[in-house]
N, C-alpha and C. Protein backbone atom coordinates (compact mmCIF):
# COMPACT_ATOMS: atom_id res chain seq x y z
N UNK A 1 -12.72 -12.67 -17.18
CA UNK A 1 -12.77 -14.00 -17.78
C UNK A 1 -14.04 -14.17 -18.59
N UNK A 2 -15.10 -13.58 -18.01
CA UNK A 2 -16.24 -13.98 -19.02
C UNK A 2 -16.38 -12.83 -19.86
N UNK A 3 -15.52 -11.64 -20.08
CA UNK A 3 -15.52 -11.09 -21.22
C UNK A 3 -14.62 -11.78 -22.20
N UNK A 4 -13.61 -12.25 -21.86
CA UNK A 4 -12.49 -13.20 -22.83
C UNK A 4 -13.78 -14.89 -23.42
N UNK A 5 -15.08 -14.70 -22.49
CA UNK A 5 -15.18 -15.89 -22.89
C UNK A 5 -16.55 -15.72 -23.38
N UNK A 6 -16.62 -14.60 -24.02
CA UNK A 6 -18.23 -14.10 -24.85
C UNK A 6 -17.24 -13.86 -26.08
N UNK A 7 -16.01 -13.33 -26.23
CA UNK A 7 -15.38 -12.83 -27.55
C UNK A 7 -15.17 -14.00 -28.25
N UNK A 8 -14.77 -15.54 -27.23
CA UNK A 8 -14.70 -16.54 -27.77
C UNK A 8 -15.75 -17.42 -28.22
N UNK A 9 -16.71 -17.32 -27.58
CA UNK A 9 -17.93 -17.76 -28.23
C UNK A 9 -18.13 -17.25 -29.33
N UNK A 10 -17.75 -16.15 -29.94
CA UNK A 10 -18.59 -15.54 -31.21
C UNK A 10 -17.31 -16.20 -31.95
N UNK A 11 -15.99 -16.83 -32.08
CA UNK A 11 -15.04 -17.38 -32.94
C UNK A 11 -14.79 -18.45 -32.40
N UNK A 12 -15.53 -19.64 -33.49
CA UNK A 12 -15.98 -21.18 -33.03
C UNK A 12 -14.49 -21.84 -33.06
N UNK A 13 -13.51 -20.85 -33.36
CA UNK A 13 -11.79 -21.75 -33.35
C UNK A 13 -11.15 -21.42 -32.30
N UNK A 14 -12.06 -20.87 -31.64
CA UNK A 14 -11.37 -20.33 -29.91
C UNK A 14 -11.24 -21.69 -28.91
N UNK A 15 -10.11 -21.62 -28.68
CA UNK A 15 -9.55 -22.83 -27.37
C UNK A 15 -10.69 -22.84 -26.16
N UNK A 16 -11.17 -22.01 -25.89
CA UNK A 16 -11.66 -22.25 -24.66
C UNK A 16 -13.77 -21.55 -24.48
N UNK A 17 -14.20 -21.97 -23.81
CA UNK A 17 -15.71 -21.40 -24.27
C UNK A 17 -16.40 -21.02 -22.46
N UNK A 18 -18.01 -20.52 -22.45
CA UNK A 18 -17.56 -19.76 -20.97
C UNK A 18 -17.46 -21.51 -20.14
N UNK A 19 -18.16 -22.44 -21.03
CA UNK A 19 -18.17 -23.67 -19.69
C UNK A 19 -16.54 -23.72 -19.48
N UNK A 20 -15.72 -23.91 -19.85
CA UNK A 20 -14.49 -24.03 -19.76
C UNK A 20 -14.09 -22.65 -18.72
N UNK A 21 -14.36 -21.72 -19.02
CA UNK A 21 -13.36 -20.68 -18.19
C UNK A 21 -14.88 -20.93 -16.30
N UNK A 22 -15.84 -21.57 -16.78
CA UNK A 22 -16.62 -21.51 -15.17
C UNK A 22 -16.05 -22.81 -14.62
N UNK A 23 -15.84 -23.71 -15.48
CA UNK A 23 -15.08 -24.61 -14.54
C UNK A 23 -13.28 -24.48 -14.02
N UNK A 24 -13.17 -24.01 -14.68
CA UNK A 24 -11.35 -23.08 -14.33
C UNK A 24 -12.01 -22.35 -12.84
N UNK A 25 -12.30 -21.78 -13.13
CA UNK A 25 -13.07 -20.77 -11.87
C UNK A 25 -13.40 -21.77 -10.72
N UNK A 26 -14.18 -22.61 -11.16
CA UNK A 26 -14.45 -23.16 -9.58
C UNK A 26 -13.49 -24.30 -9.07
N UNK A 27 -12.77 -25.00 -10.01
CA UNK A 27 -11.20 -25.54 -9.98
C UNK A 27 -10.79 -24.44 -9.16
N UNK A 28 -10.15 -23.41 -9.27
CA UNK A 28 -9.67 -22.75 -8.38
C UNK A 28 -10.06 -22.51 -7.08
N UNK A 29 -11.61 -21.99 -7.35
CA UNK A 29 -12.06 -21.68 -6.16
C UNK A 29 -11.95 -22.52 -4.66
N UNK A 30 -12.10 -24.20 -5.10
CA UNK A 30 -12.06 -25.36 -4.57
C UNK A 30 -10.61 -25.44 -4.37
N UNK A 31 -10.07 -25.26 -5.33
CA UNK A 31 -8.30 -25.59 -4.65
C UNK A 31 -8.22 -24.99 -3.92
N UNK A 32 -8.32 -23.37 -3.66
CA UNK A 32 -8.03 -22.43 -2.67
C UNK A 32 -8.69 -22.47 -1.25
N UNK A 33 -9.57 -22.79 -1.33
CA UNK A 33 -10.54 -23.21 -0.27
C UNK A 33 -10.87 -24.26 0.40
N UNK A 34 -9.89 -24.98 0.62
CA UNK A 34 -10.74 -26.37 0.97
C UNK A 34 -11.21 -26.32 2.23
N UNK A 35 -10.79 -25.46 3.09
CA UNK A 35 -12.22 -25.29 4.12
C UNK A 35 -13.21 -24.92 4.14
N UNK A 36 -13.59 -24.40 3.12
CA UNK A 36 -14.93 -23.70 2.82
C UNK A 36 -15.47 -25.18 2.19
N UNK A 37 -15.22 -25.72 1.01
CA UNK A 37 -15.38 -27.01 -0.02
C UNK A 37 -15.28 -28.52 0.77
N UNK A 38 -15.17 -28.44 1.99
CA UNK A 38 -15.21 -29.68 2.67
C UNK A 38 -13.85 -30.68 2.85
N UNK A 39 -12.58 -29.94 1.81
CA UNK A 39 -11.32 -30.68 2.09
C UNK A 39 -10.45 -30.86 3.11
N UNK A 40 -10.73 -29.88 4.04
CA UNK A 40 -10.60 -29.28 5.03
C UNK A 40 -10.98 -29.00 5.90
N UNK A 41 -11.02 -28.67 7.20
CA UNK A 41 -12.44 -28.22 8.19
C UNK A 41 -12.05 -26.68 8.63
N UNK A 42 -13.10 -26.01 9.24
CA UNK A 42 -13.00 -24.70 9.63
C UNK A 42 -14.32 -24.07 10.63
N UNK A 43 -13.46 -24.32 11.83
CA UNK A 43 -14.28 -24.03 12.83
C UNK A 43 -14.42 -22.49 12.59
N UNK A 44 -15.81 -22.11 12.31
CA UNK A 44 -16.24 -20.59 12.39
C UNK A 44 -16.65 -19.77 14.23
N UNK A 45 -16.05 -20.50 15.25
CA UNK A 45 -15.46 -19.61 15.85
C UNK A 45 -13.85 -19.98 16.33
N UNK A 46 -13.44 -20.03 14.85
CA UNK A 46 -11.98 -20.00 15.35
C UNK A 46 -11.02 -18.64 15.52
N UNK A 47 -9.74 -18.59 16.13
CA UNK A 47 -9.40 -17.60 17.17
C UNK A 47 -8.58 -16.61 15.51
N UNK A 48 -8.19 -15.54 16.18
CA UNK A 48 -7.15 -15.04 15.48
C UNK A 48 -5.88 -15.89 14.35
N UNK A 49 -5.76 -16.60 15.88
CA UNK A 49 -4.40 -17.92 15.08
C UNK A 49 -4.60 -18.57 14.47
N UNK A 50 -6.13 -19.03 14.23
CA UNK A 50 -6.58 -19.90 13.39
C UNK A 50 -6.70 -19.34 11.82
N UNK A 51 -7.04 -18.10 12.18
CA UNK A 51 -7.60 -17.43 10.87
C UNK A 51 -5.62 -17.39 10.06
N UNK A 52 -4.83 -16.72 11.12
CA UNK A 52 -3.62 -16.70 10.37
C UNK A 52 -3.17 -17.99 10.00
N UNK A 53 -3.53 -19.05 10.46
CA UNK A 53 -3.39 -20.27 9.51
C UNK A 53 -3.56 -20.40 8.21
N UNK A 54 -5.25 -20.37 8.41
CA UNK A 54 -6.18 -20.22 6.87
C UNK A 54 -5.53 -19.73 5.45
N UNK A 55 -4.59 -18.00 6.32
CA UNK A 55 -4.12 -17.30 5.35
C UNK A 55 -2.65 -18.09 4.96
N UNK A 56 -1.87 -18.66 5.83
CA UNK A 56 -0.65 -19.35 5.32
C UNK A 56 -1.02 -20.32 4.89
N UNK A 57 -2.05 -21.02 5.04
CA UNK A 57 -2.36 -22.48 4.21
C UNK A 57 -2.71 -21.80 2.61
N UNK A 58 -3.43 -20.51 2.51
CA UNK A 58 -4.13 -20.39 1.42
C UNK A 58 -3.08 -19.70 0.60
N UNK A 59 -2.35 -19.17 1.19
CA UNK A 59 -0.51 -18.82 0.03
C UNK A 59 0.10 -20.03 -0.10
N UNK A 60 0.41 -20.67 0.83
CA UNK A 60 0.33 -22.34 0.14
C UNK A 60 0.19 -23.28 -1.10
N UNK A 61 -0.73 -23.30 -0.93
CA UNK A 61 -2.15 -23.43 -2.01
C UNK A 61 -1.97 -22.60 -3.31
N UNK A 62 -1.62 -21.57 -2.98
CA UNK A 62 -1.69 -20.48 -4.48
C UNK A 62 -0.16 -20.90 -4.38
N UNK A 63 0.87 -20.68 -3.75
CA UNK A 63 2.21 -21.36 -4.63
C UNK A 63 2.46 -22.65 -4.79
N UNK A 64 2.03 -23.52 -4.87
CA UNK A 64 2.09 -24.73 -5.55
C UNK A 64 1.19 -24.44 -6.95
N UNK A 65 0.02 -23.74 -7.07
CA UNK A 65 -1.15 -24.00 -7.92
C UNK A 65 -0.13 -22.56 -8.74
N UNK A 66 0.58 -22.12 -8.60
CA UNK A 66 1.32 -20.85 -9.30
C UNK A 66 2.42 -21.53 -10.02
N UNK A 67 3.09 -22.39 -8.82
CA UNK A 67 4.50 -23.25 -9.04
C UNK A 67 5.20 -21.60 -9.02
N UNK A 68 5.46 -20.69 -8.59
CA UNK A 68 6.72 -19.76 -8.77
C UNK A 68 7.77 -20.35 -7.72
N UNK A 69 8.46 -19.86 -8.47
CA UNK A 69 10.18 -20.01 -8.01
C UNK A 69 10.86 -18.97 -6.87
N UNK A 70 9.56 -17.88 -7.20
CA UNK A 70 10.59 -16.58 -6.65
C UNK A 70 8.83 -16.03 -5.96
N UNK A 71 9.33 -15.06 -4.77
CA UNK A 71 8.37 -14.68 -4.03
C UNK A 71 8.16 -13.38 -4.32
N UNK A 72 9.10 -12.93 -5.56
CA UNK A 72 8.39 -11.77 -6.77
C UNK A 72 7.66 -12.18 -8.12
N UNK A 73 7.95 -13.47 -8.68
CA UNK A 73 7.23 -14.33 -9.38
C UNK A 73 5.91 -13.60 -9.47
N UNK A 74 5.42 -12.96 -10.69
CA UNK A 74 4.27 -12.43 -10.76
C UNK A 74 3.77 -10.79 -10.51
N UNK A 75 4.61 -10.52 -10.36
CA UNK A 75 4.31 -9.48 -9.67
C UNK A 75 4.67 -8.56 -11.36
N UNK A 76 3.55 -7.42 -11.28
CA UNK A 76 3.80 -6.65 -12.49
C UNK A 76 4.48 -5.80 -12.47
N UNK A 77 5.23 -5.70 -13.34
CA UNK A 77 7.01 -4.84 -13.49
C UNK A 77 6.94 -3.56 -13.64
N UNK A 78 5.41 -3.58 -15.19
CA UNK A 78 4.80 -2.52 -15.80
C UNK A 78 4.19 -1.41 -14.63
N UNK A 79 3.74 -1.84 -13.60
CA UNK A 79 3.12 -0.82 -12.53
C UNK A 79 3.53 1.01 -12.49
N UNK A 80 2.79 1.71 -11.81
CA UNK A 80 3.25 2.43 -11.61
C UNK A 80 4.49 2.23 -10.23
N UNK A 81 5.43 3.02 -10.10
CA UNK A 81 6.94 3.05 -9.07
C UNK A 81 6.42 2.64 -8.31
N UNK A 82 5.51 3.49 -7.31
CA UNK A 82 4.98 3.40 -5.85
C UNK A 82 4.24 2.07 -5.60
N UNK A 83 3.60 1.87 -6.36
CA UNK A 83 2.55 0.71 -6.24
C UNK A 83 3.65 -0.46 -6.46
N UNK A 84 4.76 -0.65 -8.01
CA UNK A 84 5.31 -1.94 -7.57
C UNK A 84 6.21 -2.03 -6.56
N UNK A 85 6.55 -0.75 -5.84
CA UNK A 85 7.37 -0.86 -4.41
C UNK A 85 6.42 -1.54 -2.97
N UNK A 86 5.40 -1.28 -3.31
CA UNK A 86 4.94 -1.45 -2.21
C UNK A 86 4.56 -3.38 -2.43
N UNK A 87 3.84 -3.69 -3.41
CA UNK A 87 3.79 -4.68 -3.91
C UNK A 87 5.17 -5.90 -3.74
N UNK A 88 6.32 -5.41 -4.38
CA UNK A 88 7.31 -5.86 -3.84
C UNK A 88 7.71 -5.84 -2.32
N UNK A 89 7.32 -5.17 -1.56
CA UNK A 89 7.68 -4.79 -0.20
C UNK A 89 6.64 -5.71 0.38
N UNK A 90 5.52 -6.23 0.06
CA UNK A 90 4.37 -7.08 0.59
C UNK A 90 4.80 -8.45 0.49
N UNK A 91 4.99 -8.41 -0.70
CA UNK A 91 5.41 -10.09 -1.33
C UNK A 91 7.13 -10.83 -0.17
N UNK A 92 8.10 -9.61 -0.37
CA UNK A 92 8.96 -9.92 0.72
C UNK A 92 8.80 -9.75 2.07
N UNK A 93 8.21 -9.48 2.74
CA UNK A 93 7.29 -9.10 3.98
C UNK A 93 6.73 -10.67 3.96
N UNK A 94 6.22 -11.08 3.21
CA UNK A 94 5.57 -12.11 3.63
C UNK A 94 6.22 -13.44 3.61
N UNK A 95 7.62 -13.05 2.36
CA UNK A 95 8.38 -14.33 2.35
C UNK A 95 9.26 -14.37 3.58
N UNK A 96 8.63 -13.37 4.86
CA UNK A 96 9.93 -13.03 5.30
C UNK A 96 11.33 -12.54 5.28
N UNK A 97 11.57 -12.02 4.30
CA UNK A 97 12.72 -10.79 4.79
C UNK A 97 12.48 -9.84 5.51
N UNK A 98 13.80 -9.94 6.37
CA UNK A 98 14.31 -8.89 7.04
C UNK A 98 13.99 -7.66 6.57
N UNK A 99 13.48 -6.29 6.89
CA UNK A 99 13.69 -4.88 7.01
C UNK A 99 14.86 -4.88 6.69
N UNK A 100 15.39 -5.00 7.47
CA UNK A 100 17.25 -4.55 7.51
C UNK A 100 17.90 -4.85 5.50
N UNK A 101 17.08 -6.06 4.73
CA UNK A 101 17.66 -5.87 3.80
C UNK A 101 16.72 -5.24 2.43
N UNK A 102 15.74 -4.10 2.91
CA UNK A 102 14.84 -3.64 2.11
C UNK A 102 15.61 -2.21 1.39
N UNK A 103 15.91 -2.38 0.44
CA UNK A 103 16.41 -1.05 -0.02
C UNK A 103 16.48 0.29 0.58
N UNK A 104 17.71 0.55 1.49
CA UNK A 104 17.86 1.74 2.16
C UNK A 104 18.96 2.93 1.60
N UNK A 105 18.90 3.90 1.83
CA UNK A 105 20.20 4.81 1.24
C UNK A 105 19.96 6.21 1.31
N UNK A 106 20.86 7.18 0.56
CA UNK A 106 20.81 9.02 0.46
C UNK A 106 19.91 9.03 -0.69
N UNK A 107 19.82 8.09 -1.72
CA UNK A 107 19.22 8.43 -2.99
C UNK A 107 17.69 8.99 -3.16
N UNK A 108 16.96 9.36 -3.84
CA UNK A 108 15.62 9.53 -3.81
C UNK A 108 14.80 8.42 -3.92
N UNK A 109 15.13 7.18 -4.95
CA UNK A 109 14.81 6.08 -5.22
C UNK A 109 14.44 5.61 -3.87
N UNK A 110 16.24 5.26 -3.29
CA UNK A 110 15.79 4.25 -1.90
C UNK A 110 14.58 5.38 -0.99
N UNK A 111 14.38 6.30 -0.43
CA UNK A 111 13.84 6.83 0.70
C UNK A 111 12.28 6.54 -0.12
N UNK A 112 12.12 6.94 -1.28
CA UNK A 112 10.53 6.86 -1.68
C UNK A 112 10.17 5.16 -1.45
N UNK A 113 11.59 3.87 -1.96
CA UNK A 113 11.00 2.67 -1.89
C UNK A 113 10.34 2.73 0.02
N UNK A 114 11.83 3.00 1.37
CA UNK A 114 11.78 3.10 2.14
C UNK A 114 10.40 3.28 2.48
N UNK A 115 9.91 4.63 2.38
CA UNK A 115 8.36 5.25 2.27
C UNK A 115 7.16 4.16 2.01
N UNK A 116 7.11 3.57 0.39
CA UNK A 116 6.59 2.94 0.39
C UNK A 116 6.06 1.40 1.17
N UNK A 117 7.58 1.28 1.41
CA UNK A 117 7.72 -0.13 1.85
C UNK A 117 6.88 -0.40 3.45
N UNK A 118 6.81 0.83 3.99
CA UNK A 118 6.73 1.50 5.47
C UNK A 118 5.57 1.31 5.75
N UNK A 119 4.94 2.16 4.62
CA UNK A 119 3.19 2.15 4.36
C UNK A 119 2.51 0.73 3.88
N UNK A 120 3.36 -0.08 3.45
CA UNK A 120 2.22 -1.13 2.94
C UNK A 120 2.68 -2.33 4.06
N UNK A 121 3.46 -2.53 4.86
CA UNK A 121 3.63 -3.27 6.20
C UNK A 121 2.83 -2.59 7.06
N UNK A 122 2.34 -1.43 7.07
CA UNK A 122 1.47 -1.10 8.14
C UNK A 122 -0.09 -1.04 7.44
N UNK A 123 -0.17 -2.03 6.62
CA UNK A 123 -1.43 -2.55 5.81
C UNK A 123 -2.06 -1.46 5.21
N UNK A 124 -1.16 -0.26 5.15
CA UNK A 124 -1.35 1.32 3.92
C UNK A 124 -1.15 0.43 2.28
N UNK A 125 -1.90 1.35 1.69
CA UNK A 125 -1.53 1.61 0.21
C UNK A 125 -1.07 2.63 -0.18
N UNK A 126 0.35 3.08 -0.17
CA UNK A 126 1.11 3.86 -0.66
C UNK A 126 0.79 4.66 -1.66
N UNK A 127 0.30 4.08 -3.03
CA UNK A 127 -0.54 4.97 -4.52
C UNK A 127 -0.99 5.68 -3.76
N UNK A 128 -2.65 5.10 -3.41
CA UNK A 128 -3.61 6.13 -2.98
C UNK A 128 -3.56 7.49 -1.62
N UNK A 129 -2.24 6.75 -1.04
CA UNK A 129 -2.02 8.22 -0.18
C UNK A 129 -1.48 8.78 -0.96
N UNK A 130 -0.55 8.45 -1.90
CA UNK A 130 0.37 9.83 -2.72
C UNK A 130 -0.40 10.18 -3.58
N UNK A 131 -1.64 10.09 -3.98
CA UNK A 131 -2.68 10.32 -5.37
C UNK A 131 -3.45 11.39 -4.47
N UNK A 132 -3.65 11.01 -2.82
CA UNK A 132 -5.07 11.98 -2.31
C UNK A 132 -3.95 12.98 -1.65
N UNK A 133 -2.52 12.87 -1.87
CA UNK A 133 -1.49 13.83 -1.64
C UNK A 133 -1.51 15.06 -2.57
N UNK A 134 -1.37 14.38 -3.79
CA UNK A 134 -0.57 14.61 -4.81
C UNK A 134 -2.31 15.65 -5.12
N UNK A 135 -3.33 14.94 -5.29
CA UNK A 135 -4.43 15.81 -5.59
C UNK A 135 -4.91 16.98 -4.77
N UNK A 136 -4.52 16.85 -3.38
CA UNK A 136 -4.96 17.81 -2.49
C UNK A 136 -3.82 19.18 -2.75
N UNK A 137 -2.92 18.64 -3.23
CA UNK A 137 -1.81 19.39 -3.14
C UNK A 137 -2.22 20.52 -4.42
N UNK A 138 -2.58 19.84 -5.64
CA UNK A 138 -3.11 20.78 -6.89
C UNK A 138 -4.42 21.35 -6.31
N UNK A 139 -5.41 20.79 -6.04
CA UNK A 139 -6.44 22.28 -5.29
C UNK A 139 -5.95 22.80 -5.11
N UNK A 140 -4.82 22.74 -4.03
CA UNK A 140 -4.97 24.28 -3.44
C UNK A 140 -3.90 25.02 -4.51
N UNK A 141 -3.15 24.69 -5.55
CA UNK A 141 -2.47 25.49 -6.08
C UNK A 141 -3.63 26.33 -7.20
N UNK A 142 -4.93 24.99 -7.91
CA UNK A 142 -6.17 25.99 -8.41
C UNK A 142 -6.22 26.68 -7.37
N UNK A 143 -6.89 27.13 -6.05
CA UNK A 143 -7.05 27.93 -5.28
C UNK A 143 -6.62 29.08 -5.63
N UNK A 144 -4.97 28.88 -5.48
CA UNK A 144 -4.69 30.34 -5.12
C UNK A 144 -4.56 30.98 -6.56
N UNK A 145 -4.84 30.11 -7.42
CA UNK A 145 -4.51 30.76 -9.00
C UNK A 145 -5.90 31.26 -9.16
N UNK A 146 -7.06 30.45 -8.71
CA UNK A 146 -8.36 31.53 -8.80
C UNK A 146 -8.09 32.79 -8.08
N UNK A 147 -8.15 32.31 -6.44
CA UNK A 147 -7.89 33.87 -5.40
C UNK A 147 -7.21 34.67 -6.38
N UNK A 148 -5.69 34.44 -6.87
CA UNK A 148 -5.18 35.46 -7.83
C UNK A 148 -5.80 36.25 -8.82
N UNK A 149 -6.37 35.16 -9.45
CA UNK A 149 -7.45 35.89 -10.91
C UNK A 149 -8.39 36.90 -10.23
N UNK A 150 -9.31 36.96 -9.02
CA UNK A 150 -10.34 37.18 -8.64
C UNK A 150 -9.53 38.50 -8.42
N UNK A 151 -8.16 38.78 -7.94
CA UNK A 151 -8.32 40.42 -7.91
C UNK A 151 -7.75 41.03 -9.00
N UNK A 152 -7.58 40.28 -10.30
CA UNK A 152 -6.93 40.64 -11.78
C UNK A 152 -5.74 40.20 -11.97
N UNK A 153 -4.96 39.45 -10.94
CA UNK A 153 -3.76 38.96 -11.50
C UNK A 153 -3.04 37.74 -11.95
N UNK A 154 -2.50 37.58 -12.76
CA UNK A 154 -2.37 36.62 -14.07
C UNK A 154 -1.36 35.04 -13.53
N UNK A 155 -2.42 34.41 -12.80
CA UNK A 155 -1.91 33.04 -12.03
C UNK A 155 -0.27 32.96 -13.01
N UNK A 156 0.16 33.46 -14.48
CA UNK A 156 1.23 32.96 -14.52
C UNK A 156 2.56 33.37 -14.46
N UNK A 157 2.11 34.19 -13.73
CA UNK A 157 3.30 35.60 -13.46
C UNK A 157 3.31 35.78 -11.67
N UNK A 158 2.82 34.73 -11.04
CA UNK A 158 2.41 35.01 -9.49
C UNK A 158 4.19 34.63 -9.33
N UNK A 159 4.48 35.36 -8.49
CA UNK A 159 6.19 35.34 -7.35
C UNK A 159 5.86 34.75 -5.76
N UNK A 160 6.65 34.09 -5.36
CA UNK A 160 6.87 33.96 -4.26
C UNK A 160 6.22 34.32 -3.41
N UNK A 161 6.01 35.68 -3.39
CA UNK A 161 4.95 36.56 -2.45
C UNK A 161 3.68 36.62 -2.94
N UNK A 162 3.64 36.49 -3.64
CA UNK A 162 1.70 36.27 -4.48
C UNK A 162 1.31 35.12 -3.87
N UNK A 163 2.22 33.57 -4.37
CA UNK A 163 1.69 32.38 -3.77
C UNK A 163 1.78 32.61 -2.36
N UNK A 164 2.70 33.33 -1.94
CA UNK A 164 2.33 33.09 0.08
C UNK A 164 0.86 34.05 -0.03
N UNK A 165 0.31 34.90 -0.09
CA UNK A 165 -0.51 35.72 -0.42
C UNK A 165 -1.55 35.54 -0.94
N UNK A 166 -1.78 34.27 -1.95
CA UNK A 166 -3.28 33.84 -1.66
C UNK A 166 -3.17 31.77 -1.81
N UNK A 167 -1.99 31.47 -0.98
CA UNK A 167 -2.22 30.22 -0.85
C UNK A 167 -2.80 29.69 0.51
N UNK A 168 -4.06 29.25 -0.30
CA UNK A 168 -4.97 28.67 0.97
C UNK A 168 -4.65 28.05 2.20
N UNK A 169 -5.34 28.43 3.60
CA UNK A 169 -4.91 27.84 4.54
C UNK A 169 -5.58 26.42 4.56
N UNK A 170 -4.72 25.39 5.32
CA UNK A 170 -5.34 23.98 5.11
C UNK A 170 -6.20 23.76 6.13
């Protein structure tokens, strides 16, 4: 926001300037908070249940101040797969749906949403395990394409038995 609101300062026909985007900011901040802001009270040794209040009052609060219609409302489409599965799987998780009606099936689609959906109810982020997957997984294929090179042979001609033969133990 205060990079959108330095570009607008330098073009004096810009709608909005940074006082405008710091008071947006604390408009929000205050809507979202009114126990912190005094609208509200908040005993700081309150229990578990209290705190899960806080958090349903404060989705509350953000859907009225959102106005969405839908408890995917917002959510970015553009994402990468994994991330808007899991994202979607959070947002219905919280509107309450059922498991039972989360995209299940033989397909690859459903078992990866399945996957995802699995990991981000058990407060996982799905991306970053399949990224520190997906990366651990290429080391070791550099690995064994160095090991290969190191006794002269040409990582792009390795068979079956080459990769068992110098693919690293984990």
């Amino acid at each position: 926001m205060l990079f959108h609101a330095r570009i607008a300062a330098e073009h004096p026909e810009a709608p909005f300037d940074i006082d405008a985007v710091a008071a947006a900011l604390v408009t929000k901040l205050v809507g979202r908070h009114p126990h912190v802001f005094g609208a509200e009270s908040a005993d700081p040794s309150a229990s578990p249940s209290d705190a899960l209040a806080q958090q349903a009052r404060w989705e509350e609060l953000k859907q009225v101040e959102k106005q969405r219609e839908s408890a995917v409302d917002g959510v970015a489409f553009g994402q990468p797969a994994v991330a808007l599965a899991a994202k979607i799987a959070a947002r219905a998780t919280k509107a309450g749906v059922p498991a039972e009606f989360f995209p299940s099936g033989p397909g690859a689609g459903e078992r990866l949403f399945a996957v995802a959906a699995e990991e981000r109810r058990a407060g996982g982020e799905p991306e970053g395990e399949l990224r520190a997957v997906a990366r651990a997984f290429a080391g070791r294929i550099r690995a064994a394409e160095r090991a290969a090179r190191s006794v002269g042979l040409d990582p792009h001609r390795l068979g079956p038995a080459d990769w068992a033969r110098f693919w690293p133990s984990e």
